[in-house]
N, C-alpha and C. Protein backbone atom coordinates (compact mmCIF):
# COMPACT_ATOMS: atom_id res chain seq x y z
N UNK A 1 6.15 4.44 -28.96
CA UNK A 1 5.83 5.19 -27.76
C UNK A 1 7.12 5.45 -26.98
N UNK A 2 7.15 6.76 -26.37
CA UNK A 2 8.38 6.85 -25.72
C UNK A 2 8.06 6.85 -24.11
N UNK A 3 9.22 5.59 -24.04
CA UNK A 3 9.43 4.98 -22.76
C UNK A 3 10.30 5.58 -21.80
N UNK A 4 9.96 7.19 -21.44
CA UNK A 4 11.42 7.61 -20.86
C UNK A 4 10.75 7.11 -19.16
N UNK A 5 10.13 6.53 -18.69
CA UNK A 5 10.54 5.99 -17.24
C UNK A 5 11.21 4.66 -16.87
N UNK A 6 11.33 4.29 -18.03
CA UNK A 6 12.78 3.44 -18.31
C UNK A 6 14.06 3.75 -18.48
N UNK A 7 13.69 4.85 -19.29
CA UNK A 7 15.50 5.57 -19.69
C UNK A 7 16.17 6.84 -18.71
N UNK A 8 15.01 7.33 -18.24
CA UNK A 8 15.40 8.41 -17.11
C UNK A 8 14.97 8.15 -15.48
N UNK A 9 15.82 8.51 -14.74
CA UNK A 9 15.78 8.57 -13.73
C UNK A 9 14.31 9.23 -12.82
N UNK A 10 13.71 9.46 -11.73
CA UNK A 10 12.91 9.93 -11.17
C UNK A 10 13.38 11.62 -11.26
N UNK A 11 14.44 11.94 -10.72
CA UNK A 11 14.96 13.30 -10.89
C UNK A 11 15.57 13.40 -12.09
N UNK A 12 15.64 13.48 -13.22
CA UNK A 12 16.13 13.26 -14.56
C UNK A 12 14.47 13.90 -15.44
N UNK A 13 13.41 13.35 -14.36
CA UNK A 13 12.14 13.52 -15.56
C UNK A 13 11.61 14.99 -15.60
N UNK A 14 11.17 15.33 -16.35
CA UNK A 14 10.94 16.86 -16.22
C UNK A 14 9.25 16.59 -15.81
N UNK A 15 8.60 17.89 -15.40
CA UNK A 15 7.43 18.16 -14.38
C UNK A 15 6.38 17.21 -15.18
N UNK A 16 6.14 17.04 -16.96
CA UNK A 16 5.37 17.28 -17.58
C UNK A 16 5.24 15.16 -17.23
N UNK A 17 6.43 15.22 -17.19
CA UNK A 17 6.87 13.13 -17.16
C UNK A 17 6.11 12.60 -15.86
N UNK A 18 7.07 13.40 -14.43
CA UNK A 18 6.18 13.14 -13.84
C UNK A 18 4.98 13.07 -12.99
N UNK A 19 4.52 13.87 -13.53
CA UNK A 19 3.02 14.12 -13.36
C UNK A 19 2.10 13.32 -13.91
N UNK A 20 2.59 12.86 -15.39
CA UNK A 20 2.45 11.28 -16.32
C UNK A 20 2.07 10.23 -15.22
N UNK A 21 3.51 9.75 -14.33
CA UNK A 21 3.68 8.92 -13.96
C UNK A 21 2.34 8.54 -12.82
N UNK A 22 1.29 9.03 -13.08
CA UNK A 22 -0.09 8.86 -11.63
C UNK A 22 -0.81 8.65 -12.71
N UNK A 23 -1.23 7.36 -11.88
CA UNK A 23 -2.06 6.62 -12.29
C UNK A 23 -3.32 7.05 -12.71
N UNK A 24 -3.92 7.49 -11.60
CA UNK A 24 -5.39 8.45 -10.84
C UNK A 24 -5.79 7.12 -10.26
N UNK A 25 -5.53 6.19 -10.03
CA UNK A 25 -5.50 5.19 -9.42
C UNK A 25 -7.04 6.08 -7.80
N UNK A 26 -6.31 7.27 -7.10
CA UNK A 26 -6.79 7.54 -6.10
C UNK A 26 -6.32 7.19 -4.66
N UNK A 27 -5.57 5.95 -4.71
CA UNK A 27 -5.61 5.17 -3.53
C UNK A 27 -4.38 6.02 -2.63
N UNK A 28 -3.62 6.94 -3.46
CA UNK A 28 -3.20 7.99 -2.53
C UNK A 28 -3.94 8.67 -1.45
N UNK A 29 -4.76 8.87 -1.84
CA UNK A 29 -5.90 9.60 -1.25
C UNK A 29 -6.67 9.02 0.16
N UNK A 30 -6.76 7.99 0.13
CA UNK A 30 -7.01 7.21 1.39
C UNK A 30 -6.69 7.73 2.38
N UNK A 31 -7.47 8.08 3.49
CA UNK A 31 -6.62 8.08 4.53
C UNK A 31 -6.96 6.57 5.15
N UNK A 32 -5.76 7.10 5.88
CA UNK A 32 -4.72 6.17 6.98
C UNK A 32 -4.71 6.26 7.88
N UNK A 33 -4.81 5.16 8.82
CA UNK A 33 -4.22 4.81 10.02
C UNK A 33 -3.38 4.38 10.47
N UNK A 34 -2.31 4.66 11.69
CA UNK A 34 -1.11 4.10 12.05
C UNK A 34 -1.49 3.42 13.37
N UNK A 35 -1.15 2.32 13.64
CA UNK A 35 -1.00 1.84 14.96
C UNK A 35 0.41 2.45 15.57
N UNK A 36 -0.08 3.11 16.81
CA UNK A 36 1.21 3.92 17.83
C UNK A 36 1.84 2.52 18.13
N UNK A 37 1.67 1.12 18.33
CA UNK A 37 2.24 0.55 19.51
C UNK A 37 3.58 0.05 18.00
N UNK A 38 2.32 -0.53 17.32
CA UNK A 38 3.72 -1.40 16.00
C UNK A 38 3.98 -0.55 14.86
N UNK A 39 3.14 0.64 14.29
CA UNK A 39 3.34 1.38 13.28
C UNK A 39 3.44 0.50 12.53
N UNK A 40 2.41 0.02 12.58
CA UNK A 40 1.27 -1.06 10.97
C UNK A 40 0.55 -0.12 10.97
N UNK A 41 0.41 0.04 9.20
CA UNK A 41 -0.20 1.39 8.93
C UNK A 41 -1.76 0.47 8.22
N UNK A 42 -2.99 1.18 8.07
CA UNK A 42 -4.36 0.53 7.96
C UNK A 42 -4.78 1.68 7.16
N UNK A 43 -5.49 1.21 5.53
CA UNK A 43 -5.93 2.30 4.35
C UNK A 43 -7.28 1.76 5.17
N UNK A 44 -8.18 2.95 4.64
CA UNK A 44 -9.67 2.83 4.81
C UNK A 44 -10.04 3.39 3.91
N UNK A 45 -11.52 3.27 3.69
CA UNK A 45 -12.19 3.14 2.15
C UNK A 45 -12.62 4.55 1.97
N UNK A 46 -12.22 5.45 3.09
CA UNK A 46 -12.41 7.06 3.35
C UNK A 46 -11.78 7.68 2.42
N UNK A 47 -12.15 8.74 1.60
CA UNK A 47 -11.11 9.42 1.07
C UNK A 47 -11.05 10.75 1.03
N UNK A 48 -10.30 11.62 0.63
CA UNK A 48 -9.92 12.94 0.57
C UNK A 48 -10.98 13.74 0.29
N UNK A 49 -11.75 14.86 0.68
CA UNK A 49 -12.92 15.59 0.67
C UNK A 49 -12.75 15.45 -1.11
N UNK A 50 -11.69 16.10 -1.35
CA UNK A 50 -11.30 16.54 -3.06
C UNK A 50 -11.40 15.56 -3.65
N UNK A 51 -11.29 14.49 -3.53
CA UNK A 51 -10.81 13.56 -4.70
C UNK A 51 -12.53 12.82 -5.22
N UNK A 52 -12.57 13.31 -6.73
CA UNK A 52 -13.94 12.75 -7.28
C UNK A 52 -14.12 11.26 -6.94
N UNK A 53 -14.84 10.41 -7.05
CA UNK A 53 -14.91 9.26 -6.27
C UNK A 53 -15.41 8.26 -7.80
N UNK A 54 -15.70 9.18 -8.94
CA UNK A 54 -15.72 8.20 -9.98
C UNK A 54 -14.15 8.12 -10.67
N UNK A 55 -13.56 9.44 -11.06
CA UNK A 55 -12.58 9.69 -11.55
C UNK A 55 -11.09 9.02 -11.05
N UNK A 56 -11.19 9.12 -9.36
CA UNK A 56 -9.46 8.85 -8.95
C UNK A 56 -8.81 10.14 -9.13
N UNK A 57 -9.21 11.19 -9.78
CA UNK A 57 -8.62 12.24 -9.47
C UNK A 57 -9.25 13.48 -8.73
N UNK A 58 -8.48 14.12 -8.44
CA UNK A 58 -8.32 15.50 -7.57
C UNK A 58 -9.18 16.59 -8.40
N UNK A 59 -10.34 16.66 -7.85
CA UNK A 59 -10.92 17.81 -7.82
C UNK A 59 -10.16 19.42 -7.98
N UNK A 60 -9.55 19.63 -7.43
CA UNK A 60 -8.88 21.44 -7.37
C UNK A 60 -7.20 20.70 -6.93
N UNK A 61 -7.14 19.96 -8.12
CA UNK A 61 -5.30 19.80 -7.79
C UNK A 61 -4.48 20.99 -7.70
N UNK A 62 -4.62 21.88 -8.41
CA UNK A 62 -3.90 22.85 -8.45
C UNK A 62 -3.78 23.57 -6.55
N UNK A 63 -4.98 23.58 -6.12
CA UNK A 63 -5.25 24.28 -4.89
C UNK A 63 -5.69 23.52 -3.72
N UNK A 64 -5.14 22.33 -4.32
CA UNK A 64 -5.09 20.83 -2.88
C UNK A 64 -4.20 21.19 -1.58
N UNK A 65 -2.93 21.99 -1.86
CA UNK A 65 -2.44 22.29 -0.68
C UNK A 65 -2.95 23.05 0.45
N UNK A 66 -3.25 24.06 -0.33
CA UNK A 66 -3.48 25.32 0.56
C UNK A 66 -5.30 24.64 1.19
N UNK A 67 -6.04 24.05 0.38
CA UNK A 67 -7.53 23.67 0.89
C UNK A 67 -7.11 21.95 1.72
N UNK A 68 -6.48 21.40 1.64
CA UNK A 68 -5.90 20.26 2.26
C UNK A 68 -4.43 20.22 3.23
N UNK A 69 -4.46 21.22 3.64
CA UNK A 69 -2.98 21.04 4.62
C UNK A 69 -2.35 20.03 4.89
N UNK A 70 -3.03 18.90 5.30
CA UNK A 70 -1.98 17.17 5.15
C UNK A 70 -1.77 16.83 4.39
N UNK A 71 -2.18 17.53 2.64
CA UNK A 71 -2.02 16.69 1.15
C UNK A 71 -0.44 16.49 1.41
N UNK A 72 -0.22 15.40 0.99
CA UNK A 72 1.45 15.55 0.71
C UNK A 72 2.02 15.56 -0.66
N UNK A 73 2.77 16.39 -0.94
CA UNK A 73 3.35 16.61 -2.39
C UNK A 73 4.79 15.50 -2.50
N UNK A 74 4.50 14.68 -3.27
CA UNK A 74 5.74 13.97 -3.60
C UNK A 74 7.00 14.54 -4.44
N UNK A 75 7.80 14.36 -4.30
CA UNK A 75 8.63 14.48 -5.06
C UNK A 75 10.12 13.63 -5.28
N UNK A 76 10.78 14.05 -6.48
CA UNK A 76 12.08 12.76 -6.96
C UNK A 76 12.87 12.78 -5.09
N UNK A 77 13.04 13.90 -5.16
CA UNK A 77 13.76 13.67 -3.79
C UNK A 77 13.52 12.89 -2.40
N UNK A 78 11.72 12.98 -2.55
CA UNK A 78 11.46 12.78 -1.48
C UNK A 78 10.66 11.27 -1.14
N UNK A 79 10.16 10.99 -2.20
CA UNK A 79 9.57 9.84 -2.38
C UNK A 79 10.34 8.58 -1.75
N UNK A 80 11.27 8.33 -1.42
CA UNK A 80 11.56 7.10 -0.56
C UNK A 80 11.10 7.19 0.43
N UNK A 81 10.66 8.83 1.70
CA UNK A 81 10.25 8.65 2.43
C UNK A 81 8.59 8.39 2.81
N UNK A 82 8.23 7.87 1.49
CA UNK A 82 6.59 7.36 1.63
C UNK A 82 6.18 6.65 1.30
N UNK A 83 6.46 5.48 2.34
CA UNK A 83 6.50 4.00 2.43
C UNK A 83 4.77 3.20 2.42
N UNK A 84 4.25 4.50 2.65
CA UNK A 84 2.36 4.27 2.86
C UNK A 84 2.41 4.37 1.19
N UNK A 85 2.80 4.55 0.66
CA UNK A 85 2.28 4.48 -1.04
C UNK A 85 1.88 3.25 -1.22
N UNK A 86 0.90 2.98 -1.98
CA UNK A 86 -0.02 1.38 -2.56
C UNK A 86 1.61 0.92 -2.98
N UNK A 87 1.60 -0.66 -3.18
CA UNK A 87 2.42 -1.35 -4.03
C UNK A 87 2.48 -1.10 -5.04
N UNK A 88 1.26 -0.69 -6.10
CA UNK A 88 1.12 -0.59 -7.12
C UNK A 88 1.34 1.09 -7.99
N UNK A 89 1.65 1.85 -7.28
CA UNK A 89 1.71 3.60 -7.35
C UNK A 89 3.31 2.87 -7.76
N UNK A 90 3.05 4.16 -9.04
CA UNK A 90 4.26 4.04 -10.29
C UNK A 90 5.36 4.81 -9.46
N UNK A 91 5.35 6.20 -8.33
CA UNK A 91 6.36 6.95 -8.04
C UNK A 91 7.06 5.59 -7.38
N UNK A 92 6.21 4.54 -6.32
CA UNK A 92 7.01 3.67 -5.53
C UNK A 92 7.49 2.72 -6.84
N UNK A 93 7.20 2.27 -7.32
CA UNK A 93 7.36 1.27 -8.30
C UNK A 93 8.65 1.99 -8.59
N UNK A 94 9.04 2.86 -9.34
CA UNK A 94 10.07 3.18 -9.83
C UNK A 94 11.24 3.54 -8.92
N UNK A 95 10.63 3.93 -7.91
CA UNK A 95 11.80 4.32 -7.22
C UNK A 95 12.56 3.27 -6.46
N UNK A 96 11.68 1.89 -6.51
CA UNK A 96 12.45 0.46 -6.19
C UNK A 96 12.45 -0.19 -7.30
N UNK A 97 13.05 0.37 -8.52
CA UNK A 97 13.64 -0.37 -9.70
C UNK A 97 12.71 -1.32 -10.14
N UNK A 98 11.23 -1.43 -9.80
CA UNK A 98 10.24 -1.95 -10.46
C UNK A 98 9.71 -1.13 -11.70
N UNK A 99 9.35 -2.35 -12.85
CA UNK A 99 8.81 -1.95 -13.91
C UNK A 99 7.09 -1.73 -13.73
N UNK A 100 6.38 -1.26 -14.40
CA UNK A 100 4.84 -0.39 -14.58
C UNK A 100 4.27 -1.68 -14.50
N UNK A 101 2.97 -1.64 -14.32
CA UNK A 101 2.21 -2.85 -14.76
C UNK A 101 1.59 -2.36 -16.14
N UNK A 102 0.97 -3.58 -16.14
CA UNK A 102 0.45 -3.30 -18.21
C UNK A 102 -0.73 -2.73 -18.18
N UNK A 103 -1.02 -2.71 -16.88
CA UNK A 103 -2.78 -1.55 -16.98
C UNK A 103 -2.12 -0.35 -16.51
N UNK A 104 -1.26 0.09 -16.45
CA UNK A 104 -0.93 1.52 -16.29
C UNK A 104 -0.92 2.40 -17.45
N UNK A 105 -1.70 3.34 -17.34
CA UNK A 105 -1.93 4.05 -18.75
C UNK A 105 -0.74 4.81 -19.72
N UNK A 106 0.34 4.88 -19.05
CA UNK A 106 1.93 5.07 -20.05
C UNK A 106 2.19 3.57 -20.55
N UNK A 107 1.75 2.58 -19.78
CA UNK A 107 2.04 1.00 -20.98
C UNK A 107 0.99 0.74 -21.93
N UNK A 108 -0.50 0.92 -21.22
CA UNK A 108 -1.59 0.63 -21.85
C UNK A 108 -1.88 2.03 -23.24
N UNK A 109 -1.55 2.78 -22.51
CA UNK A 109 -1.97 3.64 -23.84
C UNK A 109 -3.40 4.23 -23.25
N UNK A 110 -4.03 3.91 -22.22
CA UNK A 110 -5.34 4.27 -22.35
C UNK A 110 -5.85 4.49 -20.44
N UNK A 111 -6.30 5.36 -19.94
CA UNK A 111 -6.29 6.02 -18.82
C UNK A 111 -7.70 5.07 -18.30
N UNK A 112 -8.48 4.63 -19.25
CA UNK A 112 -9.16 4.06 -18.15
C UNK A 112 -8.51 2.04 -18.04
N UNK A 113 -7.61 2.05 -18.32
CA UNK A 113 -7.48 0.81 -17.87
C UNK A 113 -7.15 -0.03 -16.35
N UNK A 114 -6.74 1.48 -15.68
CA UNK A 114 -6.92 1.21 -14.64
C UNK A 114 -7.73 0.81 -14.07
N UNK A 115 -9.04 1.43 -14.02
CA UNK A 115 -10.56 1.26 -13.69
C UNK A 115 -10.90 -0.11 -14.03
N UNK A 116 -10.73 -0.12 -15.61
CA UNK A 116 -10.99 -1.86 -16.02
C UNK A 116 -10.37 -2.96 -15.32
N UNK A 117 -9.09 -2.69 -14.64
CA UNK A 117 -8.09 -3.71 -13.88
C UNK A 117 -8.61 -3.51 -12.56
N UNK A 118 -9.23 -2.54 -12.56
CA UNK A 118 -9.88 -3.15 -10.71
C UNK A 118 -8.82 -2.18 -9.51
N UNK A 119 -8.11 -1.43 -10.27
CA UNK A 119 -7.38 -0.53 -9.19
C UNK A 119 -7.63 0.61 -8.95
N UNK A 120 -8.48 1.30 -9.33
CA UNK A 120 -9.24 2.53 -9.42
C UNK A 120 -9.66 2.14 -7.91
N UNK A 121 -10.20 3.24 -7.26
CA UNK A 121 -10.74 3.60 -5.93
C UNK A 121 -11.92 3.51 -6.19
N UNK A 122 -12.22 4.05 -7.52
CA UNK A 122 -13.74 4.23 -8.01
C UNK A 122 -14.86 3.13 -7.64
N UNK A 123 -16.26 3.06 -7.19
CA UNK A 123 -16.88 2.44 -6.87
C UNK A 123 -17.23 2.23 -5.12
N UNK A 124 -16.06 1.84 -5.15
CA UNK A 124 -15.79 1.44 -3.19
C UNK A 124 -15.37 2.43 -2.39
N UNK A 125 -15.12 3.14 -2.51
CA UNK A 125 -14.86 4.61 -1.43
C UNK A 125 -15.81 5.40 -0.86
N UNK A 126 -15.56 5.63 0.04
CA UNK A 126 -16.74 7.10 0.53
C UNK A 126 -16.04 8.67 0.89
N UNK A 127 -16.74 9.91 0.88
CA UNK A 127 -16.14 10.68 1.58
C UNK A 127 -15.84 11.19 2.45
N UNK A 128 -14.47 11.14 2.99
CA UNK A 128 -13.71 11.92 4.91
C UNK A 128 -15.16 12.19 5.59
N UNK A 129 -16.10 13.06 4.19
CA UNK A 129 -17.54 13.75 4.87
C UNK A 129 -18.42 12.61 5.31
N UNK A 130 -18.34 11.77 5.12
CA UNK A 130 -19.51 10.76 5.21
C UNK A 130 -18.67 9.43 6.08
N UNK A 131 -17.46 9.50 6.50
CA UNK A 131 -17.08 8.91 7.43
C UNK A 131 -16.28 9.19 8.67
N UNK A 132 -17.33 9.38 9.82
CA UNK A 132 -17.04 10.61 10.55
C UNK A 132 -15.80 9.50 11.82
N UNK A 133 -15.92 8.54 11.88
CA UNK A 133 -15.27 7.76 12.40
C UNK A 133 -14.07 6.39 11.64
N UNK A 134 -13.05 7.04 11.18
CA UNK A 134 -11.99 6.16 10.58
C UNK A 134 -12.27 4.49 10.67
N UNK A 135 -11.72 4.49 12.17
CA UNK A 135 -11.82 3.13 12.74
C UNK A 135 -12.64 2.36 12.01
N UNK A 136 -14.14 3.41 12.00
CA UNK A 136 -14.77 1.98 11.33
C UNK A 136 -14.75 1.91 9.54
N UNK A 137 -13.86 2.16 8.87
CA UNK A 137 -13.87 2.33 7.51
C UNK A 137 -12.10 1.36 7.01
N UNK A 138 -11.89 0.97 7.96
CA UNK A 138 -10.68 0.29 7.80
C UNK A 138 -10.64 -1.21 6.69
N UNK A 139 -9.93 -1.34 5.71
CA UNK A 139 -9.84 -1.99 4.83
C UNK A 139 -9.51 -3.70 5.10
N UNK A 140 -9.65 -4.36 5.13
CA UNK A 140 -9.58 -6.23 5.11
C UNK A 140 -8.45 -6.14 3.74
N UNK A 141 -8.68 -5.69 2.69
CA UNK A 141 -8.00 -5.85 1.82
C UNK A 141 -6.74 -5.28 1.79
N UNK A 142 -5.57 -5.54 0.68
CA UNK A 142 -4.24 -5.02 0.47
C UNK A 142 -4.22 -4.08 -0.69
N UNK A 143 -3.77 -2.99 -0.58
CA UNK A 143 -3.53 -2.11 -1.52
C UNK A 143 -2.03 -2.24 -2.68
């Protein structure tokens, strides 16, 4: 198997690599809360109108921007400045010289192992539509 997010850089990978590199994990998708006073940031179990809620992925990725105006598009360049990424999201992982975990589907070989490892969104989420008040959808747990 070829291991190029070992051998190449974040800007080094071409579109097809990293686009690879997502999990479908989902937990991008979360929205968030910031506290104004300390900017401690709080995931809630809310998620993105788009994002299927079995899958972890994006409904109309292609046309997430223009129908989602806050989607944020990552990129090699820009990704240090998105410190709200899960611990476990491969763009952060790599871009602090951490290696993949073994349920990530470029180690595992197999896309639902995420789901099987318990990091999928899938199951526990609801939709932005069905949670009309953040506050109360705020997570106890760590992402």
């Amino acid at each position: 198997m070829n291991k190029f997010w070992q051998t190449r850089s974040l800007a080094e990978m071409s579109q097809a690599q990293w686009e690879s590199l997502c999990d479908g994990c989902g937990k991008c998708c979360l929205h968030k809360l910031e506290d104004n006073v300390t900017g401690e940031l709080f995931y809630t179990n809310a998620a993105c109108r788009l994002l299927d809620l079995n899958t972890g992925r994006c409904t109309n990725y292609v046309a997430r921007f223009r129908l989602v105006p806050d989607c944020v598009q990552l990129s090699p360049a820009t990704i240090k400045q998105f410190a709200w990424l899960p611990s476990t999201c491969a763009y952060r992982l790599l871009a602090e010289a951490k290696e993949l975990p073994d349920w990530h589907p470029l180690v595992s070989g197999n896309p639902g192992s995420v789901k099987r490892a318990g990091m999928s969104v899938s199951g526990w989420t609801v939709s932005e539509q069905h949670a009309p008040d953040l506050e109360q959808h705020i997570l106890t747990k760590t992402l």
